[in-house]
N, C-alpha and C. Protein backbone atom coordinates (compact mmCIF):
# COMPACT_ATOMS: atom_id res chain seq x y z
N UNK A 1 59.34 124.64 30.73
CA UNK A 1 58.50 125.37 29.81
C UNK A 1 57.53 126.19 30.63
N UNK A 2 57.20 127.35 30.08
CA UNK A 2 56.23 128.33 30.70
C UNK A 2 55.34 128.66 29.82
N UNK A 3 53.82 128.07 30.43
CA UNK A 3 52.89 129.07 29.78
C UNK A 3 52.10 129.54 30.29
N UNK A 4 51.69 130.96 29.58
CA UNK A 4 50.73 131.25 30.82
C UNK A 4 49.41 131.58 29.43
N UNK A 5 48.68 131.38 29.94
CA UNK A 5 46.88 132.26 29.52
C UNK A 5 45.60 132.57 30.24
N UNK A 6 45.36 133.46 30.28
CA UNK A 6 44.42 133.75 31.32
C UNK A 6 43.12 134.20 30.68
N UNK A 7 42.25 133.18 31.24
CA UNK A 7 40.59 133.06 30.83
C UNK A 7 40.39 133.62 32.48
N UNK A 8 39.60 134.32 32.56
CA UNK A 8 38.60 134.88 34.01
C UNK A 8 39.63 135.05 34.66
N UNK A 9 40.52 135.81 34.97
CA UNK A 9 41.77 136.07 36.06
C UNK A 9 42.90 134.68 36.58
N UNK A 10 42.38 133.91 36.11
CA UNK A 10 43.64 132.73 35.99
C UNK A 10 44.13 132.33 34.84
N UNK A 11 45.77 132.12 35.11
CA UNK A 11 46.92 131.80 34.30
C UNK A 11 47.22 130.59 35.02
N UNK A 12 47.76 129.81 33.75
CA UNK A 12 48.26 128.20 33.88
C UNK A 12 49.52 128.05 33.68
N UNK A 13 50.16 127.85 34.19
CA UNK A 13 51.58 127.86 33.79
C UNK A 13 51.94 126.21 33.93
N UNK A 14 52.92 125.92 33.18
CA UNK A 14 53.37 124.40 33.46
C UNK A 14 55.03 124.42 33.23
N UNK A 15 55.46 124.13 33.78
CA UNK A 15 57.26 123.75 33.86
C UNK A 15 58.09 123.15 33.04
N UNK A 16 58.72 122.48 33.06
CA UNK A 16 59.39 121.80 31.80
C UNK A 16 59.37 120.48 32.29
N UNK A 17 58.42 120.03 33.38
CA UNK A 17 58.58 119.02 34.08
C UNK A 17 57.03 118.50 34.12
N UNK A 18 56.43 118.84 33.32
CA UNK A 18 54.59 118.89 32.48
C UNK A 18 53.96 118.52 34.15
N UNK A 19 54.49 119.55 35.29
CA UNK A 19 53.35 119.76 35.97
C UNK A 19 52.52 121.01 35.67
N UNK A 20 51.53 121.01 35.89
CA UNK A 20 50.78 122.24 36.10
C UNK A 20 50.23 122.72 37.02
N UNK A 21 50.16 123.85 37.21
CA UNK A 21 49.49 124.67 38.27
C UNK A 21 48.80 125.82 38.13
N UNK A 22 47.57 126.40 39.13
CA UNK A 22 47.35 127.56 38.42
C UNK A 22 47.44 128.84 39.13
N UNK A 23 47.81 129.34 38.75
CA UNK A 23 48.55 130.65 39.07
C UNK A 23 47.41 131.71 39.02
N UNK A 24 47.30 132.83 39.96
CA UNK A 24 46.68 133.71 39.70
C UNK A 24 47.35 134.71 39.44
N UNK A 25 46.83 136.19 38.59
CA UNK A 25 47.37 136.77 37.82
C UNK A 25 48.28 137.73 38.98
N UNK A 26 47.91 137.47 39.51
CA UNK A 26 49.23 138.50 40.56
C UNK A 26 50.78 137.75 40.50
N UNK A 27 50.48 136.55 40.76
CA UNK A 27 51.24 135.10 41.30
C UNK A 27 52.00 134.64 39.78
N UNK A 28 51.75 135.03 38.53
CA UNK A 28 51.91 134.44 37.48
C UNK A 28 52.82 136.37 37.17
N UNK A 29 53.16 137.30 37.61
CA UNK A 29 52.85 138.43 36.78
C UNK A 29 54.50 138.58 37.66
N UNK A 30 54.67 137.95 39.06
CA UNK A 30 55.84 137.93 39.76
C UNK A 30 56.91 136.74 38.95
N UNK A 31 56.10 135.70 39.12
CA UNK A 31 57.04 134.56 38.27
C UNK A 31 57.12 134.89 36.81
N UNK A 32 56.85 135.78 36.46
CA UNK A 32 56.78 136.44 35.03
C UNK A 32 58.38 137.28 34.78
N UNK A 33 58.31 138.38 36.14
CA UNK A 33 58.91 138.93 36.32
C UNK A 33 60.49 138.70 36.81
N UNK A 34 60.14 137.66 37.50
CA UNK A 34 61.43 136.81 38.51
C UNK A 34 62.23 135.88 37.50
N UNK A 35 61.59 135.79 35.99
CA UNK A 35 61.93 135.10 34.95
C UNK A 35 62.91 135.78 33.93
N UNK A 36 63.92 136.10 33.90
CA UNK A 36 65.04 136.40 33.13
C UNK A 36 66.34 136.02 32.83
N UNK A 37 66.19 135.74 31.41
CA UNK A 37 67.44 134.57 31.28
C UNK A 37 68.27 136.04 30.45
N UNK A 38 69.65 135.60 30.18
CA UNK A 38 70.65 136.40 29.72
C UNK A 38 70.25 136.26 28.36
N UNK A 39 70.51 135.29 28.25
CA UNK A 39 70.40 135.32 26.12
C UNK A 39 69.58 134.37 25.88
N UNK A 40 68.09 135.29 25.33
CA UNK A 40 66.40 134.16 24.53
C UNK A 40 67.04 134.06 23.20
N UNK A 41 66.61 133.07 22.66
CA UNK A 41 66.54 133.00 21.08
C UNK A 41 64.97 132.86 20.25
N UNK A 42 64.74 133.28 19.54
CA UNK A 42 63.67 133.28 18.65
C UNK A 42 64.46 132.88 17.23
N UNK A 43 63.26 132.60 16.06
CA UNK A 43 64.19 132.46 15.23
C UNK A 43 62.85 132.13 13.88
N UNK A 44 62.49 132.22 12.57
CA UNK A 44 61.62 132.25 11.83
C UNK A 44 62.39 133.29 10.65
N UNK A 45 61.46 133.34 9.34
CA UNK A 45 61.09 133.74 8.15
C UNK A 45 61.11 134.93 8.55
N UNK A 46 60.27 135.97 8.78
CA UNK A 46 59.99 137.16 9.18
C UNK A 46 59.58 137.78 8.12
N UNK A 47 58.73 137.18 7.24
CA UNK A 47 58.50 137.50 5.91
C UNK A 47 57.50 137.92 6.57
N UNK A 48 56.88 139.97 5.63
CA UNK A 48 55.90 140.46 5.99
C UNK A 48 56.17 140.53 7.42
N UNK A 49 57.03 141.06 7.96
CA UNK A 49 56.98 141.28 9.45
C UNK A 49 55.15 142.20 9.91
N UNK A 50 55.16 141.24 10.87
CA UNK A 50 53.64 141.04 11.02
C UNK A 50 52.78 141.28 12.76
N UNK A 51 52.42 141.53 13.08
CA UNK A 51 51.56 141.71 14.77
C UNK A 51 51.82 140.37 15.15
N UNK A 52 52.10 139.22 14.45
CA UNK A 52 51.92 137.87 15.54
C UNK A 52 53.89 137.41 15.65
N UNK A 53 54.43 138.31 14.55
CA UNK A 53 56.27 138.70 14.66
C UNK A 53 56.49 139.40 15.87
N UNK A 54 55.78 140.30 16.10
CA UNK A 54 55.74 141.67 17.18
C UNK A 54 56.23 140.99 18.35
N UNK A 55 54.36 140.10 18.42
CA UNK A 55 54.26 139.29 19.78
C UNK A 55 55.43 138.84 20.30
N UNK A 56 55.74 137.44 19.31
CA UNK A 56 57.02 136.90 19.63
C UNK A 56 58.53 137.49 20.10
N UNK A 57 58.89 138.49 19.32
CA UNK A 57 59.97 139.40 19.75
C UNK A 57 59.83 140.54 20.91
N UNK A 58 58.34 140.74 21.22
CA UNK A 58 58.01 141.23 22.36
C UNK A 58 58.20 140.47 23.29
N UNK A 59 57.74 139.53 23.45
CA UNK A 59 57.86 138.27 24.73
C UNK A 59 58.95 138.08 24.34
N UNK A 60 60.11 138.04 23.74
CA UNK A 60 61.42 137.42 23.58
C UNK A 60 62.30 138.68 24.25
N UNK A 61 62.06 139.62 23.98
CA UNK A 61 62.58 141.15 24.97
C UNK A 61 61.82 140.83 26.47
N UNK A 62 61.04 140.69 26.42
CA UNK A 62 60.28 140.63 28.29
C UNK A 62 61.45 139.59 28.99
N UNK A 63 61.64 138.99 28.46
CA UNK A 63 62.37 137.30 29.36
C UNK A 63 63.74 137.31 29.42
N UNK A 64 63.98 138.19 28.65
CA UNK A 64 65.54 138.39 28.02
C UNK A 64 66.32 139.65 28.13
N UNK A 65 67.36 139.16 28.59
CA UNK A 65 68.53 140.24 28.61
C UNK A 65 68.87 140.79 27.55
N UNK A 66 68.87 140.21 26.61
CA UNK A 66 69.72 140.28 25.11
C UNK A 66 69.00 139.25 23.94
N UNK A 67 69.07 139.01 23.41
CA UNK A 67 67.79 138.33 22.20
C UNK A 67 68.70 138.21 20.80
N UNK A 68 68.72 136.70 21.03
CA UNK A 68 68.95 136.30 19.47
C UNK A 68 68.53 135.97 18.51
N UNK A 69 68.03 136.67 17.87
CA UNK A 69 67.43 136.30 16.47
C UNK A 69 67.81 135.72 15.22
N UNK A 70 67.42 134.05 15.00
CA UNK A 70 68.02 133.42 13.88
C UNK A 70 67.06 133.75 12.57
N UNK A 71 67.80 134.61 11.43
CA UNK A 71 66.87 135.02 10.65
C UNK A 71 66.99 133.76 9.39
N UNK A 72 65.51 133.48 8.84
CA UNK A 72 66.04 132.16 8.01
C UNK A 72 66.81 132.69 6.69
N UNK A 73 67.45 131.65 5.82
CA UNK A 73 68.37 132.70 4.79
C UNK A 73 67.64 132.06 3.85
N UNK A 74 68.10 132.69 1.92
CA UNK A 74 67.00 132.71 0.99
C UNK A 74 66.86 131.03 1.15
N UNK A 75 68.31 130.41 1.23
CA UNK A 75 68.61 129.20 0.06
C UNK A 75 67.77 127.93 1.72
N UNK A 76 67.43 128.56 2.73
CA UNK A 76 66.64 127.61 3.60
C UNK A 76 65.04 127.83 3.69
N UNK A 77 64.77 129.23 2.94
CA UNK A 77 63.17 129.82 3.41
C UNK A 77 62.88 128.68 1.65
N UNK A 78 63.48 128.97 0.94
CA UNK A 78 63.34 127.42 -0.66
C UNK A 78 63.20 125.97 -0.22
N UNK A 79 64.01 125.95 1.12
CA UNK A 79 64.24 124.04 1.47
C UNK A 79 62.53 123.92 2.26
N UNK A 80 62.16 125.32 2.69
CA UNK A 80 61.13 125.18 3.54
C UNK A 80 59.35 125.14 2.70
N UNK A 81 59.90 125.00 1.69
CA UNK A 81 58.48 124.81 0.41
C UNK A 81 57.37 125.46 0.74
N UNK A 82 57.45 127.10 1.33
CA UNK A 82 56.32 127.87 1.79
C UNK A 82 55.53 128.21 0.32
N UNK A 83 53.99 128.10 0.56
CA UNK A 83 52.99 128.04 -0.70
C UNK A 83 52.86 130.06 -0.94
N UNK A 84 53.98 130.25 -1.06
CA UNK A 84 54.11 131.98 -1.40
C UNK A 84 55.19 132.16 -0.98
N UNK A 85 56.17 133.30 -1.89
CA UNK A 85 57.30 133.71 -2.40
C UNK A 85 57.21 134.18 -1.02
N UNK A 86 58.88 133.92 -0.95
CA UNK A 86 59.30 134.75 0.07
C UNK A 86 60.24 135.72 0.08
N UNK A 87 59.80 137.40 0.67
CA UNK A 87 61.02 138.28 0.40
C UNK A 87 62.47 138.19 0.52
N UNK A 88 63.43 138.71 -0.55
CA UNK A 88 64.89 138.38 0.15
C UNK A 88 65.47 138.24 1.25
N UNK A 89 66.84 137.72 1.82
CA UNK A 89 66.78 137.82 3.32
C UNK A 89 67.29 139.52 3.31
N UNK A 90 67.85 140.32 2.47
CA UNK A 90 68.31 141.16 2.86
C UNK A 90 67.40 142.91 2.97
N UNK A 91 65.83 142.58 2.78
CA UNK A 91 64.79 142.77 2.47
C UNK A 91 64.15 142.74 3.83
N UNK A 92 64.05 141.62 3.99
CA UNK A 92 63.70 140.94 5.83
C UNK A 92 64.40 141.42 6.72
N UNK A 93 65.57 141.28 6.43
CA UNK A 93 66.66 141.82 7.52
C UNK A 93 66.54 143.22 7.53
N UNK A 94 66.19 144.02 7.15
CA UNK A 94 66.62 145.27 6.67
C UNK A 94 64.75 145.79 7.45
N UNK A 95 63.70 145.16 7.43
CA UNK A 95 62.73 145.41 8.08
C UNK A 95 62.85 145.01 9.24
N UNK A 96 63.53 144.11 9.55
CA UNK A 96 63.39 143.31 11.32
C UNK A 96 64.51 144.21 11.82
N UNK A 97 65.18 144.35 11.54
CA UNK A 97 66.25 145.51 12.22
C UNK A 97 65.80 146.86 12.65
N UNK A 98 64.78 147.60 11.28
CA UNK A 98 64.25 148.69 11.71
C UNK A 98 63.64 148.77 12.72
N UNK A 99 62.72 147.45 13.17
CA UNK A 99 61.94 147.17 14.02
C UNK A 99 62.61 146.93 15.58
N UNK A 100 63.18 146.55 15.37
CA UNK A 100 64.42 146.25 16.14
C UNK A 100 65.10 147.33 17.01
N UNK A 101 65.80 148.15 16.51
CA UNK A 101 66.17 149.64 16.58
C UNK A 101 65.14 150.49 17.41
N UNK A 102 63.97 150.47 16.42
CA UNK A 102 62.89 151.20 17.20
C UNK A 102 62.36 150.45 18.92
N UNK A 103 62.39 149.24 18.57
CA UNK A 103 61.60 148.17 19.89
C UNK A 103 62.93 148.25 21.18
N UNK A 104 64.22 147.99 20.58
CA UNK A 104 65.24 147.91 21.58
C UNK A 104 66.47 148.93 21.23
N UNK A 105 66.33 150.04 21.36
CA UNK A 105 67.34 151.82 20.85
C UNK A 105 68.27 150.92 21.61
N UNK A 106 68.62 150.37 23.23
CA UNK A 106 69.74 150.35 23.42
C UNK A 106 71.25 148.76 22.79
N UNK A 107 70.02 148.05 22.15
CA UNK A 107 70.78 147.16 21.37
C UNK A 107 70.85 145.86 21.62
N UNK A 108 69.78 145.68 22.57
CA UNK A 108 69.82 144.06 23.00
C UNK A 108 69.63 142.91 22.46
N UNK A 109 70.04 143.08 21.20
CA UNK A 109 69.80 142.29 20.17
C UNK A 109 71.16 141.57 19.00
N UNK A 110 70.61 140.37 18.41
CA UNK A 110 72.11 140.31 17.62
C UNK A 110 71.36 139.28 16.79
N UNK A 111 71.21 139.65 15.41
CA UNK A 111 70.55 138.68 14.23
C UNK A 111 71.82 138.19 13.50
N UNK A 112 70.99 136.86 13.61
CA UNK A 112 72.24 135.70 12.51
C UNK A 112 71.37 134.91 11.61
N UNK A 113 72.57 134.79 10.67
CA UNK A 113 71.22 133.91 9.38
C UNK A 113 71.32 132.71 9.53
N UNK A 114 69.97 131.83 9.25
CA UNK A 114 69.59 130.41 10.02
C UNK A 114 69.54 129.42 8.85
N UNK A 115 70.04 128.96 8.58
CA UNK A 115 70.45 127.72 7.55
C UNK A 115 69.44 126.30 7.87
N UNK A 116 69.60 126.46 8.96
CA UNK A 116 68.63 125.23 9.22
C UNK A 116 67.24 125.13 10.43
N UNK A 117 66.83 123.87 10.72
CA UNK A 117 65.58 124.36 11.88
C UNK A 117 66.23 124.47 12.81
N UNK A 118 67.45 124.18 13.35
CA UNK A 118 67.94 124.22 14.60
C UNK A 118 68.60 125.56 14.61
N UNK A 119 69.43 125.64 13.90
CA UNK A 119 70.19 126.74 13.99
C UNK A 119 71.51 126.85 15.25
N UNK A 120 71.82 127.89 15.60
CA UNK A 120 72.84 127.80 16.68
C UNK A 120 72.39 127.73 18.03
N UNK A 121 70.84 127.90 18.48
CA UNK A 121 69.97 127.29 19.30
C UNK A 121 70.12 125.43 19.92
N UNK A 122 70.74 124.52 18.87
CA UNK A 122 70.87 123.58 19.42
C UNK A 122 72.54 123.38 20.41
N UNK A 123 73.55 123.99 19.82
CA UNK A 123 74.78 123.90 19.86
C UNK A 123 74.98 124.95 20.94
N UNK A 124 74.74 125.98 21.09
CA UNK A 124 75.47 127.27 22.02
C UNK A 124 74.78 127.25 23.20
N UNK A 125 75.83 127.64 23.93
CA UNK A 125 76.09 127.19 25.63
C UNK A 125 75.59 128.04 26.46
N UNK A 126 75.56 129.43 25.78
CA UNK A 126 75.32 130.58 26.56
C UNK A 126 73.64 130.80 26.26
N UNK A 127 72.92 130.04 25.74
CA UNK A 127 71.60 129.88 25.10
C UNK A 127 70.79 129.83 26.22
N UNK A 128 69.79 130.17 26.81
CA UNK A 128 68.85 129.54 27.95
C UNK A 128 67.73 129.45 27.99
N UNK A 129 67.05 129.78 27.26
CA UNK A 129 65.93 130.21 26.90
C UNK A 129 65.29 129.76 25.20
N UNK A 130 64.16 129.78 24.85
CA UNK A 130 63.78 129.97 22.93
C UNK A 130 62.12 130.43 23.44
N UNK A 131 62.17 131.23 22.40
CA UNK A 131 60.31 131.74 22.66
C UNK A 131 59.84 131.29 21.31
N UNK A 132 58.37 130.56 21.70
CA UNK A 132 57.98 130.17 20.37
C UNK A 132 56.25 130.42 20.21
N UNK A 133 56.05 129.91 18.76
CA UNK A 133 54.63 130.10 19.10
C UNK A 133 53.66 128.89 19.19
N UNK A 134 52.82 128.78 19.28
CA UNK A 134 52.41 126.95 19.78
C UNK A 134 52.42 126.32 18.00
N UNK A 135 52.68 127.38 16.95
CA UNK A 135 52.83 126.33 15.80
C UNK A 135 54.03 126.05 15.86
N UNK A 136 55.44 126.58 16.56
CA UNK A 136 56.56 126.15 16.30
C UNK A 136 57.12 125.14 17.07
N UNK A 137 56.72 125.03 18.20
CA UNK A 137 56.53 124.75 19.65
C UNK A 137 57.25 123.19 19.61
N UNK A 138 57.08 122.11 18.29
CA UNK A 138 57.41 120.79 18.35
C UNK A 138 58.85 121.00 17.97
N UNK A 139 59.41 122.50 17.38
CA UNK A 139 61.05 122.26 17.14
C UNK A 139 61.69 122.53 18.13
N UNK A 140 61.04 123.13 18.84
CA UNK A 140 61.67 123.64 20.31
C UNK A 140 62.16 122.57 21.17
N UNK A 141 60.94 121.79 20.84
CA UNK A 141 61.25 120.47 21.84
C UNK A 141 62.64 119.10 20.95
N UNK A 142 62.27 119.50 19.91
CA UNK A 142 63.36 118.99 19.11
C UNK A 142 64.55 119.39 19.32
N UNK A 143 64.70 120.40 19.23
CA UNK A 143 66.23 121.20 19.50
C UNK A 143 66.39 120.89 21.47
N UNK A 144 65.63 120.68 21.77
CA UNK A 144 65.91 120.56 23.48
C UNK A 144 66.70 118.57 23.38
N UNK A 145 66.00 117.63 22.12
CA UNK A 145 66.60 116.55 22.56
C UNK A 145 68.03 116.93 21.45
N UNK A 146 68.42 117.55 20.80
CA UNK A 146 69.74 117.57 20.13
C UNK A 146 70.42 118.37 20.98
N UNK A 147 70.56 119.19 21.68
CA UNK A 147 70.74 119.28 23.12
C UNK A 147 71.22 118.57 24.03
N UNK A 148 70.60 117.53 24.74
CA UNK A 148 70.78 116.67 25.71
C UNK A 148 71.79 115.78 24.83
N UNK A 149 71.79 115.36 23.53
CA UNK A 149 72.27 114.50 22.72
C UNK A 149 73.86 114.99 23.01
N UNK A 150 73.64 116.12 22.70
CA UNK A 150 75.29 116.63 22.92
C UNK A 150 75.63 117.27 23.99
N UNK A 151 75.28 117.10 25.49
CA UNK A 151 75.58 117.10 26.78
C UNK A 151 74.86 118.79 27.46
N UNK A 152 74.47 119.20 26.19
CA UNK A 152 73.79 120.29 26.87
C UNK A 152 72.40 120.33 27.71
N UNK A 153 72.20 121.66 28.76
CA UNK A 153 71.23 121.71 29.23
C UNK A 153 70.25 121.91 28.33
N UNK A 154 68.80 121.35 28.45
CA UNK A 154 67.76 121.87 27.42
C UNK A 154 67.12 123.70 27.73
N UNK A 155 67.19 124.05 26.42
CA UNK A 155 66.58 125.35 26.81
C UNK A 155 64.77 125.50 27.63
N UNK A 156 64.69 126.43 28.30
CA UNK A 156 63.91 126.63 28.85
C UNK A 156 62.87 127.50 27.18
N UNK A 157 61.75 126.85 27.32
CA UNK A 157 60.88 127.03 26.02
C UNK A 157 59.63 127.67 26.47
N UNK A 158 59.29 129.17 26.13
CA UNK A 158 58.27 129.76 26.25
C UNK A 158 57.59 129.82 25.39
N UNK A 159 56.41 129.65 25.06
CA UNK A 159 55.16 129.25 24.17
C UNK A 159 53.92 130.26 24.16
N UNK A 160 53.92 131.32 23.05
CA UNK A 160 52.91 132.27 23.04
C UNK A 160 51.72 131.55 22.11
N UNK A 161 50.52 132.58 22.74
CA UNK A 161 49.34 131.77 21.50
C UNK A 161 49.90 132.53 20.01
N UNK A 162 48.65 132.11 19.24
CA UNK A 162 49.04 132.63 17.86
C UNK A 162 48.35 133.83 18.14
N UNK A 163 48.28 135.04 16.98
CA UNK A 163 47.69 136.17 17.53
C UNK A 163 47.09 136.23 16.24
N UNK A 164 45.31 136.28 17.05
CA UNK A 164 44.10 136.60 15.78
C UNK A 164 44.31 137.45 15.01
N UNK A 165 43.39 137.43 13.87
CA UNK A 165 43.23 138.67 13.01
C UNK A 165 41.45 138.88 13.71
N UNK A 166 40.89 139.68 12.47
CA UNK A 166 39.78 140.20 12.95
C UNK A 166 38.64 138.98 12.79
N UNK A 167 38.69 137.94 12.16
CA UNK A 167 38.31 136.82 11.93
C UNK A 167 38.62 135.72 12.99
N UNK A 168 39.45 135.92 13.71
CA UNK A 168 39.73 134.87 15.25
C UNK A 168 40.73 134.00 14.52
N UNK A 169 41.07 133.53 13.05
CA UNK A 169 42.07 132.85 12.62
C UNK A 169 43.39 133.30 12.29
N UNK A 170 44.56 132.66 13.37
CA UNK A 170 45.52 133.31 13.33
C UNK A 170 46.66 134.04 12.46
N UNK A 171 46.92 135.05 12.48
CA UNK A 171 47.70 136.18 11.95
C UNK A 171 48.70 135.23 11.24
N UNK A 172 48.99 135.37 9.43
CA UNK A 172 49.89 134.44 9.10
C UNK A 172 50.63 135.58 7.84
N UNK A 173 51.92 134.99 7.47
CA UNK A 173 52.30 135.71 6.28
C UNK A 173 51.49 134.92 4.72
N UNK A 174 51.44 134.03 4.94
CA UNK A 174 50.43 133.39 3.74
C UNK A 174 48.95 134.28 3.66
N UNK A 175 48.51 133.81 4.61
CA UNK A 175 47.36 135.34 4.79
C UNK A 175 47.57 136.44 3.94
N UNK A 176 48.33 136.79 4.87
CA UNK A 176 49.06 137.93 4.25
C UNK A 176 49.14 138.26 2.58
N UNK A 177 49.81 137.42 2.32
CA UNK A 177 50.55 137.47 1.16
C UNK A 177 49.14 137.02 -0.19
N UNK A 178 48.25 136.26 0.45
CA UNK A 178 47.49 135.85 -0.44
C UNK A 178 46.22 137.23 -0.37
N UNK A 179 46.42 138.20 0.41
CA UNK A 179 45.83 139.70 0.57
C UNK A 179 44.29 138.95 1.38
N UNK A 180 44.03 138.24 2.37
CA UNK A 180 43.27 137.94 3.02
C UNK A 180 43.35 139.45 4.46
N UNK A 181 44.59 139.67 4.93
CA UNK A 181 44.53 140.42 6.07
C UNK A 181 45.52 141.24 5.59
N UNK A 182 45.18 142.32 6.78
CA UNK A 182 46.63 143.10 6.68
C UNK A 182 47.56 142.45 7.71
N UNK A 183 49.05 142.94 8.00
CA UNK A 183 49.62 143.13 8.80
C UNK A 183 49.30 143.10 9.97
N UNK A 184 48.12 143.61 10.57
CA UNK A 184 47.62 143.92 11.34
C UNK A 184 46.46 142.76 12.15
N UNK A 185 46.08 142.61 11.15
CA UNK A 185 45.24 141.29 11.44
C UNK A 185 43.96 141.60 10.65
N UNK A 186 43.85 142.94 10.05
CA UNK A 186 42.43 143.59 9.78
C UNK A 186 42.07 143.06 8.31
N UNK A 187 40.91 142.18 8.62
CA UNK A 187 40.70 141.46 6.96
C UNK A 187 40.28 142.43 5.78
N UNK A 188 40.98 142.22 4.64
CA UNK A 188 41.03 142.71 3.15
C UNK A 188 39.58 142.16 2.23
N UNK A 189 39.19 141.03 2.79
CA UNK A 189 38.34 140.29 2.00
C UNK A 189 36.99 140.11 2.84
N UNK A 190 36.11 140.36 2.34
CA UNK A 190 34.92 140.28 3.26
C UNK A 190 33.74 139.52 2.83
């Protein structure tokens, strides 16, 4: 696992082996760089594609050759009892693609619909990588022991913060949806 955050010019990074060390931003910006797996997976709702969506699929392009995106489908975003409607998948899909297109013109990308929390992240071989955000961060590690369960290597799990709104509380589609922020993070309600 890799994380990095940097308060006063140091970044912390820790391994998948929960040592830590601290890295300075030169030293963290090479191992940043020296870090590229063939195929990341990400994978979420993408309802209200949003600045803290961005993040994630931004850092999921930085690390990655190619980027798989498990998009959730209607009849699993229902199993997932979110407290606000969620747009169709073909609605979602149809915005994360645009985004998509525009973020990666030459195509490094390939969206599949996600039925469950694991998705094809636990099972596929050619997988090496998952970028998450520290709220998703405990399936990651879940899908790393269904993994080992079935003789695979565990993916290597990168962990972004959440990304504020203008209020310091993190960027959400519930937010969102309940008209607290924009998209953006910029609060509606004052």
């Amino acid at each position: 696992m890799y994380r990095f955050m940097s308060p006063k010019n140091k970044i912390y990074g820790r391994c998948s082996r929960a040592v830590t060390k601290i890295f300075t931003v030169k030293e963290a910006r090479v191992i940043q760089l020296e870090t590229k797996f063939r195929l990341v997976g990400v994978g979420g709702t993408f309802d209200q594609l949003h600045k803290g969506h961005m993040a994630l699929l931004i850092k999921a392009f930085e690390v990655g050759e190619t980027v798989w995106i498990g998009l959730v489908t209607d009849d699993f975003a229902k199993k997932l009892q979110k407290n606000h409607e969620v747009a169709p998948y073909n609605e979602r899909m149809a915005e994360l693609t645009y985004y998509l297109k525009k973020m990666s013109p030459d195509g490094r990308f390939k969206i599949t619909p996600l039925d469950d929390a694991y998705g094809p992240a636990a099972t596929d071989k050619e997988l090496e990588a998952i970028v998450v955000s520290k709220e998703t961060e405990p399936v990651a590690h879940q899908i790393n022991e269904v993994r080992r369960h079935v003789g695979l290597a565990p993916l290597h799990v990168i962990v972004i913060d959440m990304i504020p709104a203008e209020n310091h509380i993190p960027i959400s589609t519930t937010r969102i949806r309940y008209g607290e922020i924009d998209r953006d993070g910029r609060l509606l309600r004052r």
